[in-house]
PDB file of N, CA and C in Angstrom:
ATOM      1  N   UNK A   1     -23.682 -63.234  18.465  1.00  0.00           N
ATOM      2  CA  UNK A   1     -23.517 -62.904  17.064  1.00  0.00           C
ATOM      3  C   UNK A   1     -22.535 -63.865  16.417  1.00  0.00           C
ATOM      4  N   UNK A   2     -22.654 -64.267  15.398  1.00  0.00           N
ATOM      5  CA  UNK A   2     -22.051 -64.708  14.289  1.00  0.00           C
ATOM      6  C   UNK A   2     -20.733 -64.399  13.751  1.00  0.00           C
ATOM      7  N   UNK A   3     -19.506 -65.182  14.352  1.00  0.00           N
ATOM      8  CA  UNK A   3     -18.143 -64.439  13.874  1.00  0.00           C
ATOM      9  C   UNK A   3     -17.672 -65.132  12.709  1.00  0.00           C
ATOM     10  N   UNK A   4     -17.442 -64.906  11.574  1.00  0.00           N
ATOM     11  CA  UNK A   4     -16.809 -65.543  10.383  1.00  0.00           C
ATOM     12  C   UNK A   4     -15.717 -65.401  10.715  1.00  0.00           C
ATOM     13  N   UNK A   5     -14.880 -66.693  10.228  1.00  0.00           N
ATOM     14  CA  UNK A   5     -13.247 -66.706  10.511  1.00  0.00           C
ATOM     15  C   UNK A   5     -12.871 -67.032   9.148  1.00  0.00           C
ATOM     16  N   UNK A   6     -13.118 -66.248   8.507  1.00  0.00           N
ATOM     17  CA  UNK A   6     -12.245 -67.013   6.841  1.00  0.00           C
ATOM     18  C   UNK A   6     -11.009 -67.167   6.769  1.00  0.00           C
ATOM     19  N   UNK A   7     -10.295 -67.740   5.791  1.00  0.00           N
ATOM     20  CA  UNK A   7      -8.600 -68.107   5.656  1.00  0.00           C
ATOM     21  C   UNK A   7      -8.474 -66.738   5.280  1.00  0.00           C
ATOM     22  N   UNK A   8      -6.892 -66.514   5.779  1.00  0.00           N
ATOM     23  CA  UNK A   8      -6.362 -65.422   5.493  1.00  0.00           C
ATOM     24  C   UNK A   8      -6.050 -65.205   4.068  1.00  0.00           C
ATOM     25  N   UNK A   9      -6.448 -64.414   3.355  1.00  0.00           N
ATOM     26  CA  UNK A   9      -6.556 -63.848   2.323  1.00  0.00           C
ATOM     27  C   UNK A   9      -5.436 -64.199   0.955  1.00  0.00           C
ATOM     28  N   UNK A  10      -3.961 -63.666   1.875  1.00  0.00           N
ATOM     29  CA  UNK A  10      -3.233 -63.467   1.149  1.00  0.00           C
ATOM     30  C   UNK A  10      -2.204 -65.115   1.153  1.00  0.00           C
ATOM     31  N   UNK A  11      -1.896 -65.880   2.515  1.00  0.00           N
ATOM     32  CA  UNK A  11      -1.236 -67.225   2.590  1.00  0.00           C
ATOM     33  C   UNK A  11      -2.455 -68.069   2.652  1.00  0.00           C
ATOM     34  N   UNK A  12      -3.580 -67.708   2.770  1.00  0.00           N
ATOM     35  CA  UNK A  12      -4.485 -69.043   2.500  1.00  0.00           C
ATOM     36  C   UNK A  12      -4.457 -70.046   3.803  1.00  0.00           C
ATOM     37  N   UNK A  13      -3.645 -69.511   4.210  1.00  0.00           N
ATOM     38  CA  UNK A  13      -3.983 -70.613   5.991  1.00  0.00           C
ATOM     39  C   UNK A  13      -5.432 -70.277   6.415  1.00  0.00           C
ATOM     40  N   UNK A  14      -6.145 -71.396   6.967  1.00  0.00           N
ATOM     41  CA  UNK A  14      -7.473 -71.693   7.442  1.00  0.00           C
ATOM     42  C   UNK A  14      -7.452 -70.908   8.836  1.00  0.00           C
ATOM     43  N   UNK A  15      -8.685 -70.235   8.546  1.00  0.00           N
ATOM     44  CA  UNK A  15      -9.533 -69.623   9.508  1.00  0.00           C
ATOM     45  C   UNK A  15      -9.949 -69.847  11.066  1.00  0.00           C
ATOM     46  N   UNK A  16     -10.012 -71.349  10.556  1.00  0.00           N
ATOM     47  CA  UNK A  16     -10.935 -72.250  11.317  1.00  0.00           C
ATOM     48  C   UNK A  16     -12.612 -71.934  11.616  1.00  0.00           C
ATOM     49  N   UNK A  17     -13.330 -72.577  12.877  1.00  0.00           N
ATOM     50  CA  UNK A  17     -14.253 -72.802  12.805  1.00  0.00           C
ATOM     51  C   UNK A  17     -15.240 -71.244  12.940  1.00  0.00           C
ATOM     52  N   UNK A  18     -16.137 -70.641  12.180  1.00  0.00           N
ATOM     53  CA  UNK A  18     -17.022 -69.695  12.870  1.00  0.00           C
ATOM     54  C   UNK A  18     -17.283 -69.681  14.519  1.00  0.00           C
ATOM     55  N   UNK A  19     -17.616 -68.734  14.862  1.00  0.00           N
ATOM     56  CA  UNK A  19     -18.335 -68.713  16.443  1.00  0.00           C
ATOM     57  C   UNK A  19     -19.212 -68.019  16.900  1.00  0.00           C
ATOM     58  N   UNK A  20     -19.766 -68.095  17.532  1.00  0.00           N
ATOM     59  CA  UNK A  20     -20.867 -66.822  18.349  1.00  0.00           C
ATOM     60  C   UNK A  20     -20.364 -66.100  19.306  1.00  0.00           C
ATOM     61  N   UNK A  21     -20.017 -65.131  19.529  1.00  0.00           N
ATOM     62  CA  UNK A  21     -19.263 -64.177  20.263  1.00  0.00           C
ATOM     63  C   UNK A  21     -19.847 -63.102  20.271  1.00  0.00           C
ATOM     64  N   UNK A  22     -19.713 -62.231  21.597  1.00  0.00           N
ATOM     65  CA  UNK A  22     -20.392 -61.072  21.693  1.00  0.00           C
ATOM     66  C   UNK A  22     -18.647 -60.271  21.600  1.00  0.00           C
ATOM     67  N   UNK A  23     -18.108 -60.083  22.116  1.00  0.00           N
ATOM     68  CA  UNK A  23     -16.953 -59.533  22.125  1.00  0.00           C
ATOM     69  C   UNK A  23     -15.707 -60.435  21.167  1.00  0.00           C
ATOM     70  N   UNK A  24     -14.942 -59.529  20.024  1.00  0.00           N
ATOM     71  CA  UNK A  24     -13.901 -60.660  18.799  1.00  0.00           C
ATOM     72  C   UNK A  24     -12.799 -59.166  18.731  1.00  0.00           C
ATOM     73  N   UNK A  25     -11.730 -60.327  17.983  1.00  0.00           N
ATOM     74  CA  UNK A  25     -10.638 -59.294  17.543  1.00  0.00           C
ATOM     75  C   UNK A  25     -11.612 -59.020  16.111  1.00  0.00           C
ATOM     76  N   UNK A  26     -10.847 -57.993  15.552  1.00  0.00           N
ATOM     77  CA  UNK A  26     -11.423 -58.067  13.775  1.00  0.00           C
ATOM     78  C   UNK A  26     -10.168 -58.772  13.259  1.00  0.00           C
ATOM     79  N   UNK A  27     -11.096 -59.534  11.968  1.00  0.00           N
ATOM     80  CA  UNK A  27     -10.410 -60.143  10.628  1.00  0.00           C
ATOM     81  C   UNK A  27      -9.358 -58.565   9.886  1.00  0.00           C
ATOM     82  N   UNK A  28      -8.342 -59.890   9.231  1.00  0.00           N
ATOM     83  CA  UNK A  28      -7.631 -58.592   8.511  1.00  0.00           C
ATOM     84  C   UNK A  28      -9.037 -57.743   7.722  1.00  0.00           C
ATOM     85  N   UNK A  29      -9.608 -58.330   6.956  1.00  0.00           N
ATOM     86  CA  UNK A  29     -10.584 -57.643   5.709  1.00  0.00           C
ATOM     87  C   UNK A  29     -11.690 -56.641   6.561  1.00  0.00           C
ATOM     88  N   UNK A  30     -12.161 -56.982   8.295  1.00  0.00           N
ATOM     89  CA  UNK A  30     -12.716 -56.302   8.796  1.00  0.00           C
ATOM     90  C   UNK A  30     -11.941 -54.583   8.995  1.00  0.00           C
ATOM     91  N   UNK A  31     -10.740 -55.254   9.702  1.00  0.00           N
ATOM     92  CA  UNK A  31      -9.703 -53.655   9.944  1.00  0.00           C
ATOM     93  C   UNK A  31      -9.447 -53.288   8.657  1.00  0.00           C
ATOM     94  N   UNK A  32      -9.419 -53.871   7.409  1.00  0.00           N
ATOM     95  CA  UNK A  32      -9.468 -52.822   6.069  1.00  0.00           C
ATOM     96  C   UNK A  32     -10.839 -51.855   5.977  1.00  0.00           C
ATOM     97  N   UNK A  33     -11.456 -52.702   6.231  1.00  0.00           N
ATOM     98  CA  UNK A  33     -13.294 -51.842   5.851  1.00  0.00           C
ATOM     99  C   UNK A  33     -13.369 -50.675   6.590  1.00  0.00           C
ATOM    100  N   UNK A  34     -12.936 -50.917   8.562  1.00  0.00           N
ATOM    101  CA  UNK A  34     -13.722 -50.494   8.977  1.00  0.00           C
ATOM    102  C   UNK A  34     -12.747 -48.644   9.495  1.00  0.00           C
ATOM    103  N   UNK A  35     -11.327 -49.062   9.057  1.00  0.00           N
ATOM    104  CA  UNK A  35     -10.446 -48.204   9.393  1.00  0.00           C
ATOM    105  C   UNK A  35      -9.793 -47.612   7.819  1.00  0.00           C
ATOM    106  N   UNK A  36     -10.048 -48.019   7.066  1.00  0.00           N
ATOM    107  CA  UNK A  36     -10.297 -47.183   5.865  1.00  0.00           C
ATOM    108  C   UNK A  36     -10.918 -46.764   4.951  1.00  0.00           C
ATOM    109  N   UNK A  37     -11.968 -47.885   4.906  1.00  0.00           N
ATOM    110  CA  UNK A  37     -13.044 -47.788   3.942  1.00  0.00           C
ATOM    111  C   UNK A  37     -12.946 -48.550   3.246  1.00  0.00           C
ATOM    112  N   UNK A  38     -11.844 -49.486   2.676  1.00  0.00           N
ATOM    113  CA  UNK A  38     -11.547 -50.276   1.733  1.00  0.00           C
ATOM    114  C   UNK A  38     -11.544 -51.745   1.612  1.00  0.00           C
ATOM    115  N   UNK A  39     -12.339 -52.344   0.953  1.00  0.00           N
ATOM    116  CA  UNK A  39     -12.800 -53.716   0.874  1.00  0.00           C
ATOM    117  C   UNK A  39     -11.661 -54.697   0.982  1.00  0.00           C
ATOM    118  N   UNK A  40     -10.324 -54.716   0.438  1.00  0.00           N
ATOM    119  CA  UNK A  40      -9.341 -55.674   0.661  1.00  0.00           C
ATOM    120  C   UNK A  40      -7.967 -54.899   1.366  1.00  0.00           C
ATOM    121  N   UNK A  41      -7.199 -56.001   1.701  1.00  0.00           N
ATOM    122  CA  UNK A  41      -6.263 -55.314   2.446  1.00  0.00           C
ATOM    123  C   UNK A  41      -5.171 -55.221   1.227  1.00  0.00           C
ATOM    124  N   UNK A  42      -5.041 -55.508  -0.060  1.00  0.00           N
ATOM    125  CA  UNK A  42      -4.201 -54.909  -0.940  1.00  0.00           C
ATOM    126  C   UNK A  42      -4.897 -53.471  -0.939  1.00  0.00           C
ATOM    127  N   UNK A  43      -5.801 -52.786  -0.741  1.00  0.00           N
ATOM    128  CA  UNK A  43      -5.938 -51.538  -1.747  1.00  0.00           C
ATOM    129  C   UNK A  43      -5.830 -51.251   0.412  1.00  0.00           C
ATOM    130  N   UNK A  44      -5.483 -51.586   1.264  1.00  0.00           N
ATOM    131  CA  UNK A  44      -5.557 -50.662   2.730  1.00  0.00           C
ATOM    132  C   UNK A  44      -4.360 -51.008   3.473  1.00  0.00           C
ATOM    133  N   UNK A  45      -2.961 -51.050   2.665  1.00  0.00           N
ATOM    134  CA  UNK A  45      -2.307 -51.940   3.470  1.00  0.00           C
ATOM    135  C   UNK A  45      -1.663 -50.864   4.792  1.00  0.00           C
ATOM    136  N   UNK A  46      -2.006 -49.557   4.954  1.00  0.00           N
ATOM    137  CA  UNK A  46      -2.175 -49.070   6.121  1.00  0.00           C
ATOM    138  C   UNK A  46      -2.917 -48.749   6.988  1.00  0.00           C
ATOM    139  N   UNK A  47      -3.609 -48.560   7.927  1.00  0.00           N
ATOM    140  CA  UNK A  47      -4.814 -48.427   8.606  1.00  0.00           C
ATOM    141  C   UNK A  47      -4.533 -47.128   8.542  1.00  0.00           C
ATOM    142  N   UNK A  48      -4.042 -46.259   8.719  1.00  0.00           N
ATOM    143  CA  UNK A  48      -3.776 -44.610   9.228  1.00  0.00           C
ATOM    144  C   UNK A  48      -3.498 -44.448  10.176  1.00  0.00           C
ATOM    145  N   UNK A  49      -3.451 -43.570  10.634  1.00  0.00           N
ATOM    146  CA  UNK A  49      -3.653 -42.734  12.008  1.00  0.00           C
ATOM    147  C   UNK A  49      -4.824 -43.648  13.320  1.00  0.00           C
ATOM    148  N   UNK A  50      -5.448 -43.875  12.441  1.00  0.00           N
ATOM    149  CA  UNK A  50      -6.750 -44.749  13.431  1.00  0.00           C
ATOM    150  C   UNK A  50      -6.455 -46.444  13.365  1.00  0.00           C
ATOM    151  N   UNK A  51      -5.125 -46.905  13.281  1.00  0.00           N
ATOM    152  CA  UNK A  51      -4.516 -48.124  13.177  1.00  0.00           C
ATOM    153  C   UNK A  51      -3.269 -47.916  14.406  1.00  0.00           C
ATOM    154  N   UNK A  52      -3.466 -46.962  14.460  1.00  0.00           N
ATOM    155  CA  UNK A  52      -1.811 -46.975  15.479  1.00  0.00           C
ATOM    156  C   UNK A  52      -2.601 -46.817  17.000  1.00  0.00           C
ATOM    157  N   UNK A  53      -2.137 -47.816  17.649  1.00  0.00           N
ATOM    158  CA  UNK A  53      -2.551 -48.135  19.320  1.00  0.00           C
ATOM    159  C   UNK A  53      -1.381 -47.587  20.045  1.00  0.00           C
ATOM    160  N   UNK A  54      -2.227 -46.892  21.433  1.00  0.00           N
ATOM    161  CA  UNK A  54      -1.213 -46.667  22.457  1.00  0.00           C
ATOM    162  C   UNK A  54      -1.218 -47.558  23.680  1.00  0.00           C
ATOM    163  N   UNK A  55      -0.130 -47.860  24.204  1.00  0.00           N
ATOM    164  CA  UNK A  55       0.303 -48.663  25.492  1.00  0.00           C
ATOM    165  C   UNK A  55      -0.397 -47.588  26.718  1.00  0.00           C
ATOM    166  N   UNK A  56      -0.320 -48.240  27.647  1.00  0.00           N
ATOM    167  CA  UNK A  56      -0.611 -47.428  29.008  1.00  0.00           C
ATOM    168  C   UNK A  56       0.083 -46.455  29.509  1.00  0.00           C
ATOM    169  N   UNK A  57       1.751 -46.200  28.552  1.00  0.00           N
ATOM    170  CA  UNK A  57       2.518 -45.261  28.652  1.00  0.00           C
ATOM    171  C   UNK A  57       2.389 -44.711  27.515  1.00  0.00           C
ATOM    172  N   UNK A  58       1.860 -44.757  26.628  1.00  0.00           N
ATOM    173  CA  UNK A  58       1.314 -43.691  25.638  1.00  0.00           C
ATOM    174  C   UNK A  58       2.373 -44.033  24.482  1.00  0.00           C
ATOM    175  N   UNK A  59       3.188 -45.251  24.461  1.00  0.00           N
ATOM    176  CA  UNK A  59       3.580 -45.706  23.667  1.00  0.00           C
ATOM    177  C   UNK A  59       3.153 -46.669  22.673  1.00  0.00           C
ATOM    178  N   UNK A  60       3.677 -46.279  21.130  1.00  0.00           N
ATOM    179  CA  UNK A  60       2.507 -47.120  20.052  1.00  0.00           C
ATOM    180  C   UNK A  60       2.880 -48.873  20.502  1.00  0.00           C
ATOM    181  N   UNK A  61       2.015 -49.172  20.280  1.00  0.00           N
ATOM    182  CA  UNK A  61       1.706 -50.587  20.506  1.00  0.00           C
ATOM    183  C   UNK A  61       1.524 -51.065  19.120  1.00  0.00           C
ATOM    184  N   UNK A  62       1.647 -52.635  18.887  1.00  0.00           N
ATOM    185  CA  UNK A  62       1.205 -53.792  17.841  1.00  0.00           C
ATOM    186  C   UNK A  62       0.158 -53.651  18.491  1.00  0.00           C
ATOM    187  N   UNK A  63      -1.018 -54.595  17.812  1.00  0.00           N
ATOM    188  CA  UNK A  63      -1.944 -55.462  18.091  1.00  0.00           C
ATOM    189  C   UNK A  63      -2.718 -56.668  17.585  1.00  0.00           C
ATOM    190  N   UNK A  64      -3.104 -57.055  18.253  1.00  0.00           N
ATOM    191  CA  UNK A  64      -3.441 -58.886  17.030  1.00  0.00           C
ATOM    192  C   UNK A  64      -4.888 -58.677  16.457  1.00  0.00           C
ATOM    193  N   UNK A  65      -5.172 -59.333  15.320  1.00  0.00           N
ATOM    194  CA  UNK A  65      -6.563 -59.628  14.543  1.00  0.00           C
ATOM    195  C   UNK A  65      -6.617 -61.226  14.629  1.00  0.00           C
ATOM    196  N   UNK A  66      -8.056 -61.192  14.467  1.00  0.00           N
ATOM    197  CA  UNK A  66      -8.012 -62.450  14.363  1.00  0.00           C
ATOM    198  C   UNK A  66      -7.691 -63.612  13.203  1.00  0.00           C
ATOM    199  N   UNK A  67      -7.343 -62.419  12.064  1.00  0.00           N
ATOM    200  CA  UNK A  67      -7.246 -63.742  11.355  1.00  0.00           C
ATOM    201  C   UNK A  67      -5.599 -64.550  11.615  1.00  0.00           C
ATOM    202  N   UNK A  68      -5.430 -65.687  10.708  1.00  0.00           N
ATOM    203  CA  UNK A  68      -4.654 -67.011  11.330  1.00  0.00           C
ATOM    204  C   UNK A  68      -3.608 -65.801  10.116  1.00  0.00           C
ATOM    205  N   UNK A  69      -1.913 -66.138  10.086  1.00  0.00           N
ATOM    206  CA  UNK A  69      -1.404 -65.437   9.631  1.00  0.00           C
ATOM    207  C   UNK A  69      -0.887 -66.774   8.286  1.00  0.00           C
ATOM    208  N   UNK A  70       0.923 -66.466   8.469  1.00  0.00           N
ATOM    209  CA  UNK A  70       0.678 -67.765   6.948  1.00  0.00           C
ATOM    210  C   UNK A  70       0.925 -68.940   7.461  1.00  0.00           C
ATOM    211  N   UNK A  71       0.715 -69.459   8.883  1.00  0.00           N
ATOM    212  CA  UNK A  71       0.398 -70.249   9.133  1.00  0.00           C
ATOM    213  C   UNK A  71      -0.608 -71.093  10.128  1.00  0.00           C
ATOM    214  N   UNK A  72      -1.056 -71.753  10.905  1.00  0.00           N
ATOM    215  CA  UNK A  72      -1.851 -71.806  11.838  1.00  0.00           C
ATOM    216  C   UNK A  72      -0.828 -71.159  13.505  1.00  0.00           C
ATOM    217  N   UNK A  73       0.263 -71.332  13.504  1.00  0.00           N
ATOM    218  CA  UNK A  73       0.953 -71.077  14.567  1.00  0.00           C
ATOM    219  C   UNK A  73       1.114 -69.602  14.874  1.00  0.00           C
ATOM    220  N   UNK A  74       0.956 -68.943  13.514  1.00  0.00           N
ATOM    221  CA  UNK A  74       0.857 -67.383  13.489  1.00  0.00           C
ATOM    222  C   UNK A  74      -0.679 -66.742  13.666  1.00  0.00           C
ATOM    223  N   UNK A  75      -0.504 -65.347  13.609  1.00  0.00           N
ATOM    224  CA  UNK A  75      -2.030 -64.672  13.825  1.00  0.00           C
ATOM    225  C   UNK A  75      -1.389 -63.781  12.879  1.00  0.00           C
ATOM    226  N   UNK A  76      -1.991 -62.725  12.138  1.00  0.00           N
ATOM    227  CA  UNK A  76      -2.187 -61.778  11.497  1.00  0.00           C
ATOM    228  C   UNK A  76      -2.043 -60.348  12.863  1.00  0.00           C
ATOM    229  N   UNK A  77      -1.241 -59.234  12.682  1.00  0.00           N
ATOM    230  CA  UNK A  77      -1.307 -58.248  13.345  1.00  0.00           C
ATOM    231  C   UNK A  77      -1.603 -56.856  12.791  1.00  0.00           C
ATOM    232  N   UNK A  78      -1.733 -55.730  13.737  1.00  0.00           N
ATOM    233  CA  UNK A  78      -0.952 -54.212  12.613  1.00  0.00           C
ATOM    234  C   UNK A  78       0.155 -53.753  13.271  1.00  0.00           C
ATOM    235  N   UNK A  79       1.207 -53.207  13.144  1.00  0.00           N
ATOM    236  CA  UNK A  79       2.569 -52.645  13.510  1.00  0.00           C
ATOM    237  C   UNK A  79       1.943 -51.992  13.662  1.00  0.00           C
ATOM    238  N   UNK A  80       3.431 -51.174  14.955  1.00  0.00           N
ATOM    239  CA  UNK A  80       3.268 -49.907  15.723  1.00  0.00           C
ATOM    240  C   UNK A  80       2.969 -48.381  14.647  1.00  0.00           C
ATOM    241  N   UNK A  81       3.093 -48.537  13.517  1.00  0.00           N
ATOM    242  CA  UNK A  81       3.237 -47.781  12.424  1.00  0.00           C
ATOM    243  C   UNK A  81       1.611 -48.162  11.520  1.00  0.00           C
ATOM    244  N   UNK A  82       0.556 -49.417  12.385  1.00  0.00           N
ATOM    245  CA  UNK A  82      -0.968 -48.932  11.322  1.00  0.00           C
ATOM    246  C   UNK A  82      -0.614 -49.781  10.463  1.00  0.00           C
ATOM    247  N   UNK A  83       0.583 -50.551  10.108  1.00  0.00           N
ATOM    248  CA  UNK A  83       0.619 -51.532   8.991  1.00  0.00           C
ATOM    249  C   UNK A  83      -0.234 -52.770   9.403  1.00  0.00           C
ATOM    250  N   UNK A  84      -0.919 -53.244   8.151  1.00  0.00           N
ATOM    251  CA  UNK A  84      -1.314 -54.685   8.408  1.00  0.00           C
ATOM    252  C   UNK A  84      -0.143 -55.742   8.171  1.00  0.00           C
ATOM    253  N   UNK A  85      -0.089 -56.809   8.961  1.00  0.00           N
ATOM    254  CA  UNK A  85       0.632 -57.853   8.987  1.00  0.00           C
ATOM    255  C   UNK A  85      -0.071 -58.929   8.846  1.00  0.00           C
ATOM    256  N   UNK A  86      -0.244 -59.070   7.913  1.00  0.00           N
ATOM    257  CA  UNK A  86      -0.616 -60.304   7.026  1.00  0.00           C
ATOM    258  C   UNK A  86      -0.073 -61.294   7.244  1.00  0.00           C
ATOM    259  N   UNK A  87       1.113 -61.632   6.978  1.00  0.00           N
ATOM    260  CA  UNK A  87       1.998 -62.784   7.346  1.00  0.00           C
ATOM    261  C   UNK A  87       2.044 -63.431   9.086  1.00  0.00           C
ATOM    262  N   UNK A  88       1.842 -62.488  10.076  1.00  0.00           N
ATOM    263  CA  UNK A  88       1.583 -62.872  11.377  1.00  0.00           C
ATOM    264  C   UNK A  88       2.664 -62.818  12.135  1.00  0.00           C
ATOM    265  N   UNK A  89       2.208 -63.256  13.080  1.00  0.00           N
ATOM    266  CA  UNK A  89       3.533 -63.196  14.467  1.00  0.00           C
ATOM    267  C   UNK A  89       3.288 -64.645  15.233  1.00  0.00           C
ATOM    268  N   UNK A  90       4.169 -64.752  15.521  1.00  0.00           N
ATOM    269  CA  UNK A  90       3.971 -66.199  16.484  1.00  0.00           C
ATOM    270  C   UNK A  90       2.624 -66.021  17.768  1.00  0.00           C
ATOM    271  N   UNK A  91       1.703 -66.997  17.533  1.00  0.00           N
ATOM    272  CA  UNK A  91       0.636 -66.408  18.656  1.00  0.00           C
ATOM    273  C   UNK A  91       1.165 -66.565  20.267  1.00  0.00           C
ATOM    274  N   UNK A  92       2.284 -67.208  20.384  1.00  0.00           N
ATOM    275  CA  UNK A  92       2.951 -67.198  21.931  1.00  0.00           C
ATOM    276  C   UNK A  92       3.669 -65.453  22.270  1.00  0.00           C
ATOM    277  N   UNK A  93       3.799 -65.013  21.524  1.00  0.00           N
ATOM    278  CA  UNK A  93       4.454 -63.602  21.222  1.00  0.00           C
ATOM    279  C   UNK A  93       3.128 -62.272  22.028  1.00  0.00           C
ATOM    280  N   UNK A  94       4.239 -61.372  22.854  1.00  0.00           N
ATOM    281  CA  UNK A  94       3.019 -60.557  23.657  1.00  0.00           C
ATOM    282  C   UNK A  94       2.502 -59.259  22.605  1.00  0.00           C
ATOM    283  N   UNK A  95       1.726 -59.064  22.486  1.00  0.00           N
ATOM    284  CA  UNK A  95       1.109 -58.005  22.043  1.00  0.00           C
ATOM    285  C   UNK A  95      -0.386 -57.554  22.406  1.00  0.00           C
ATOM    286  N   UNK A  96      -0.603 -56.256  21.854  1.00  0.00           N
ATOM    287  CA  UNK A  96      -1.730 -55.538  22.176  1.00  0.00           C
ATOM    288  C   UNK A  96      -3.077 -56.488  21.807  1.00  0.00           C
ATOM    289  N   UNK A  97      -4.302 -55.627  22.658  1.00  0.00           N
ATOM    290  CA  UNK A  97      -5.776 -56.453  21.912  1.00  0.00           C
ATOM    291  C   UNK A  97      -6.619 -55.148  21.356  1.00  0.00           C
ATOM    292  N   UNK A  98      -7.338 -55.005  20.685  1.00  0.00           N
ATOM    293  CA  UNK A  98      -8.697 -53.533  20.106  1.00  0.00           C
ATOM    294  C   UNK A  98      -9.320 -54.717  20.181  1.00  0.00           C
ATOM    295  N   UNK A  99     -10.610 -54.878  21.392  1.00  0.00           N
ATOM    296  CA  UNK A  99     -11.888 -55.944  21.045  1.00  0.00           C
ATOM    297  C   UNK A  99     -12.669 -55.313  20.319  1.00  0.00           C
ATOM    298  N   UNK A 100     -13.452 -55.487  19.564  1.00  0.00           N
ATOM    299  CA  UNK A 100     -14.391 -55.239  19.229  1.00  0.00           C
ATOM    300  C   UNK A 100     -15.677 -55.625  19.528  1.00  0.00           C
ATOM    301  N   UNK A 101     -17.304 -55.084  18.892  1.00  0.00           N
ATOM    302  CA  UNK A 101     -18.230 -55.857  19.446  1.00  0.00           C
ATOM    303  C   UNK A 101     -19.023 -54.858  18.302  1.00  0.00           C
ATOM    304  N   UNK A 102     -20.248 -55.829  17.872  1.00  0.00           N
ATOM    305  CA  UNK A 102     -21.443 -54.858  17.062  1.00  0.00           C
ATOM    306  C   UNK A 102     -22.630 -54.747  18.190  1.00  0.00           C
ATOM    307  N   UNK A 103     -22.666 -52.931  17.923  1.00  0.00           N
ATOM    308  CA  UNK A 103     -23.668 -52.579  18.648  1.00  0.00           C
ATOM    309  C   UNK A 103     -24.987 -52.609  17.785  1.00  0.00           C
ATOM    310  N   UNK A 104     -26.356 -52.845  18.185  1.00  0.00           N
ATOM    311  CA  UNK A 104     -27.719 -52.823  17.324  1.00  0.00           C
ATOM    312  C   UNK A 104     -28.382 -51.408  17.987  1.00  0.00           C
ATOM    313  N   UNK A 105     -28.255 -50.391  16.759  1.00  0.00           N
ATOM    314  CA  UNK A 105     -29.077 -49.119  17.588  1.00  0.00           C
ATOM    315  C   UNK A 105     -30.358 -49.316  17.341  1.00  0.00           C
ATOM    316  N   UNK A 106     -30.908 -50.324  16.840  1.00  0.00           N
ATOM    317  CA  UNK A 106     -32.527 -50.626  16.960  1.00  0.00           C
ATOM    318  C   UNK A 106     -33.071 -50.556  17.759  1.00  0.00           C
ATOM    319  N   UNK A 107     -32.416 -51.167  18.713  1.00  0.00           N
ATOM    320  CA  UNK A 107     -33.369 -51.514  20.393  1.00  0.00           C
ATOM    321  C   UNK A 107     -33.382 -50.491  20.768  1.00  0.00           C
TER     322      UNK A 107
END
């Protein structure tokens, strides 16, 4: 499948290249849609309840998206608190993953 990597929204740092991937992080604008309903991440700048990740000790976790944050050296995340982080974290920096993948209930 077809992964769009657009520039991040809000700093405009590049995306980079599309890819074909069966398994991706989501874009910030994906975790707005798909964890609130809401088309941009100004009108979702919390995910909710269904944004907050647990560790293997049942402690909330970050986790990374794929988009690039405000710079190429950064990634875009959500805090332990469901916030989107737009601005990013250093991508050498440890944090959580949510893969994602689109299922086709056609077949």
């Amino acid at each position: 499948m077809k992964v769009s990597n657009k520039p991040n929204p809000v700093w405009c740092a590049d995306g980079g290249r599309d890819t074909k991937d069966r398994f991706f992080l989501l874009s910030i604008s994906e975790a707005a849609v798909h964890f609130t309903g809401r088309e941009s991440r100004s009108e979702a700048r919390r995910l909710g309840n269904a944004g907050i990740a647990l560790d293997g000790q049942g402690v909330r976790a970050w986790w990374w998206l794929r988009s690039p944050g405000f710079c190429s050296v950064d990634a875009a995340s959500v805090d332990t608190d469901g916030h989107l982080e737009d601005r990013g974290r250093l991508v050498c920096s440890v944090g959580g993953v949510r893969p994602a993948f689109w299922l086709d209930l056609r077949s």
